[in-house]
Protein backbone atom coordinates (compact mmCIF):
# COMPACT_ATOMS: atom_id res chain seq x y z
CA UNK A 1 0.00 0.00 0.00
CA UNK A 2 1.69 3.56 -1.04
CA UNK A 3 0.13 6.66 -0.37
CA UNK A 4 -1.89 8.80 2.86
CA UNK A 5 -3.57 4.95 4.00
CA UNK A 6 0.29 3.42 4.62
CA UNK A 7 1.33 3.19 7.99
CA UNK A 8 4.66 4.40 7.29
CA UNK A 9 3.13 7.86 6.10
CA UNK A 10 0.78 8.46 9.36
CA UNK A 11 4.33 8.62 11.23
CA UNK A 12 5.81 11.77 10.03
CA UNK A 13 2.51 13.71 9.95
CA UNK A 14 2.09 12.72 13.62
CA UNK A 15 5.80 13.77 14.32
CA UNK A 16 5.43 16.96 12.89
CA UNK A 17 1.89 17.45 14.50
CA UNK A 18 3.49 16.81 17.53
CA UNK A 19 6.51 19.66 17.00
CA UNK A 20 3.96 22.14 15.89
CA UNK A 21 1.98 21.93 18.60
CA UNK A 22 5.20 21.94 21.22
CA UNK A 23 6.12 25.07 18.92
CA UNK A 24 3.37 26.84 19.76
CA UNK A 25 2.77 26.05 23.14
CA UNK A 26 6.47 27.18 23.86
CA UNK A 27 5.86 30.58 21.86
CA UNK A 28 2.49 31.61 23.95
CA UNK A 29 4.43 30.73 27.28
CA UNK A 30 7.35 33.22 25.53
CA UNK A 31 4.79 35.83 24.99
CA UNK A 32 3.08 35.59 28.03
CA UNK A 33 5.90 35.92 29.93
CA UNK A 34 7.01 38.64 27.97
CA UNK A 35 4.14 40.39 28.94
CA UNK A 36 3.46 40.29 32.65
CA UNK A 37 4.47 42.80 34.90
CA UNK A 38 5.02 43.42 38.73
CA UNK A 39 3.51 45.93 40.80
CA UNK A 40 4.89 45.92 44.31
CA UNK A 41 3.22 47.75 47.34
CA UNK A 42 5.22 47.97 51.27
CA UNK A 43 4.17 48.96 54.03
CA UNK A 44 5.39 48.09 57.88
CA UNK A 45 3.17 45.41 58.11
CA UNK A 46 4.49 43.67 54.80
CA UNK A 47 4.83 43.44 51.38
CA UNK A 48 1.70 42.45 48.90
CA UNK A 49 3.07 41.41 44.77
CA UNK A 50 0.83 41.63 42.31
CA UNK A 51 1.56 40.01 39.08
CA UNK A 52 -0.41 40.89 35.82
CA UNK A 53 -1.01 40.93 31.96
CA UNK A 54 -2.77 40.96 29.25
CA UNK A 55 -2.75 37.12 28.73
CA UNK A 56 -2.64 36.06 32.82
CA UNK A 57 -4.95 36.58 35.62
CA UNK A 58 -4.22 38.84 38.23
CA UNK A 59 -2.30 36.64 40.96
CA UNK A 60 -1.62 38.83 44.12
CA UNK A 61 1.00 37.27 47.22
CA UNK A 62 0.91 38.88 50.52
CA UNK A 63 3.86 38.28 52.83
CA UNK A 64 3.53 39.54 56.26
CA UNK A 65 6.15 41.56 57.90
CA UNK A 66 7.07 38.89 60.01
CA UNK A 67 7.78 36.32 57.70
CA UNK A 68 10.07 38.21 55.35
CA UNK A 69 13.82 37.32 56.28
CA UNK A 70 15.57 39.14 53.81
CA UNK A 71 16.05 41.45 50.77
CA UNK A 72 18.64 41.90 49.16
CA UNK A 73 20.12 42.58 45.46
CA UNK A 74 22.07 39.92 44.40
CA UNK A 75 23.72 37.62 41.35
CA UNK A 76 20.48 34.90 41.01
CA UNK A 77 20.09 31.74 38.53
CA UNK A 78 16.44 30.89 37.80
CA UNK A 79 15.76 27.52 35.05
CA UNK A 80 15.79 30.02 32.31
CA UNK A 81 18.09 32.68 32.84
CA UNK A 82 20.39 34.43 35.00
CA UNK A 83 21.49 38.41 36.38
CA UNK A 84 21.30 40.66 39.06
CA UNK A 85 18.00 41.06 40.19
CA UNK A 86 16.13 41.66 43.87
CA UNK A 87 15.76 38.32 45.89
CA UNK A 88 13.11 38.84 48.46
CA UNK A 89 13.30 35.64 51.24
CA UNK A 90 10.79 34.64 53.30
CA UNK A 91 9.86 31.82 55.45
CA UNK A 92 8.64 29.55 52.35
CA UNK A 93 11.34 30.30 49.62
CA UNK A 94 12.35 33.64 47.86
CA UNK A 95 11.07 35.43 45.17
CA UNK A 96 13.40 36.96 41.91
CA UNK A 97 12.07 40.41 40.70
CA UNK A 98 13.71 42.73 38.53
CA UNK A 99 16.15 41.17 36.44
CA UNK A 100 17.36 42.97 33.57
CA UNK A 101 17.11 46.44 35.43
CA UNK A 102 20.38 48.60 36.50
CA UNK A 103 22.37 47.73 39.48
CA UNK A 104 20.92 51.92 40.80
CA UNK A 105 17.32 51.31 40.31
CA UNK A 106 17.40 47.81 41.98
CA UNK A 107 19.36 49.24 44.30
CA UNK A 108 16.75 51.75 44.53
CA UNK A 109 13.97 49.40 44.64
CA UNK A 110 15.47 47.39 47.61
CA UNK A 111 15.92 50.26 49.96
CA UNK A 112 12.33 51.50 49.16
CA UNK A 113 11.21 48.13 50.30
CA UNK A 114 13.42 48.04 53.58
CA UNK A 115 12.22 51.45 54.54
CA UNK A 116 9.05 50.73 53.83
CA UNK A 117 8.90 47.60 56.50
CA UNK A 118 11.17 49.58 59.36
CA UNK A 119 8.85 52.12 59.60
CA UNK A 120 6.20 51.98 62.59
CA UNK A 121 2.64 53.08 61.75
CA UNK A 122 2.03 55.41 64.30
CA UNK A 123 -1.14 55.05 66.04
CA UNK A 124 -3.20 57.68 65.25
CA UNK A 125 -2.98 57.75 61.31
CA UNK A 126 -3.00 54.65 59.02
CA UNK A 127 -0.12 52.79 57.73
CA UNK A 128 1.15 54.53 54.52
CA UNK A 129 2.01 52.21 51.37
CA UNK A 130 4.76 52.64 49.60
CA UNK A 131 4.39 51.06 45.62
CA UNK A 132 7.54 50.46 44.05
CA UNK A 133 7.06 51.91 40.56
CA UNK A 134 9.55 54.53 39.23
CA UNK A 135 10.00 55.38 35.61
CA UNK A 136 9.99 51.59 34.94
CA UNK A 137 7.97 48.63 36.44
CA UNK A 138 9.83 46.07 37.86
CA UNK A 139 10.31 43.08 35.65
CA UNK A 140 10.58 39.62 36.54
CA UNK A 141 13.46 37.60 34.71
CA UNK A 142 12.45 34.13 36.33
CA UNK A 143 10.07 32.09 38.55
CA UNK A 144 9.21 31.63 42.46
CA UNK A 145 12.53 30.21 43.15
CA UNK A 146 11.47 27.68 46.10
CA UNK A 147 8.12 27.12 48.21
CA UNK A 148 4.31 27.18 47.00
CA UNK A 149 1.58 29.90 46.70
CA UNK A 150 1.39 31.79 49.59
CA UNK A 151 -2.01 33.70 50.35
CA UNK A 152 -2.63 35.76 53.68
């Protein structure tokens, strides 16, 4: 038998169905990272991230005061690529923002943040927030680094 009812010839068109579809799936993941951005808001009783675009629901993480060990700006390594960017640890892993930005405004954005914790709310006005967004938003260059979703 010769022609589209062979065996032989159902093969490659399932092969290349198969790298088409891994094609595409790997350029909407490109484009939808591409996309999303990172608002950050401190205040002294923690830190809330929002993360955002056009092709992603809104996914906001709250980390309390108390469970945020350190911030820092630092060399990181995430699966798919690598730079200075701000590493924010907490009790259930760290999180990578900022990659790609200059060594002042991450700089910039880090002491914001510490500031923003340190300071008491006095008691009779309300805790001020702080957002983190200067001439450019903080982009993220990689993934939650360790631990799961974590909602306060």
């Amino acid at each position: 038998m010769f022609g589209l009812q062979s065996a032989a010839s159902q093969v490659p068109i399932l092969v290349s169905t198969l790298f088409v579809v891994c094609g595409a799936a790997f350029w909407w993941w490109v484009a939808r990272e591409a996309t999303s951005r990172w608002s950050i808001s401190a205040s002294s009783r923690g830190i809330e991230l929002t993360r955002y675009g056009p092709w992603r629901g809104r996914k906001v993480m709250r980390l309390p005061a108390s469970r945020i060990q350190d911030i820092d700006v630092r060399d990181a390594r995430t699966k798919v690529s690598r730079g200075r960017g701000l590493v924010i640890e907490h009790d259930k892993g760290r999180e990578l923002l900022g990659l790609d930005l200059s060594k002042e405004e991450l700089e910039w954005a880090g002491t914001v943040l510490r500031r923003a914790l340190a300071t008491r709310a006095s008691p009779a006005s309300s805790p001020k927030a702080v957002t983190a967004s200067r001439s450019c938003p903080l982009r993220t260059g990689g993934h939650r680094q360790e631990g799961g979703d974590s909602r306060e």
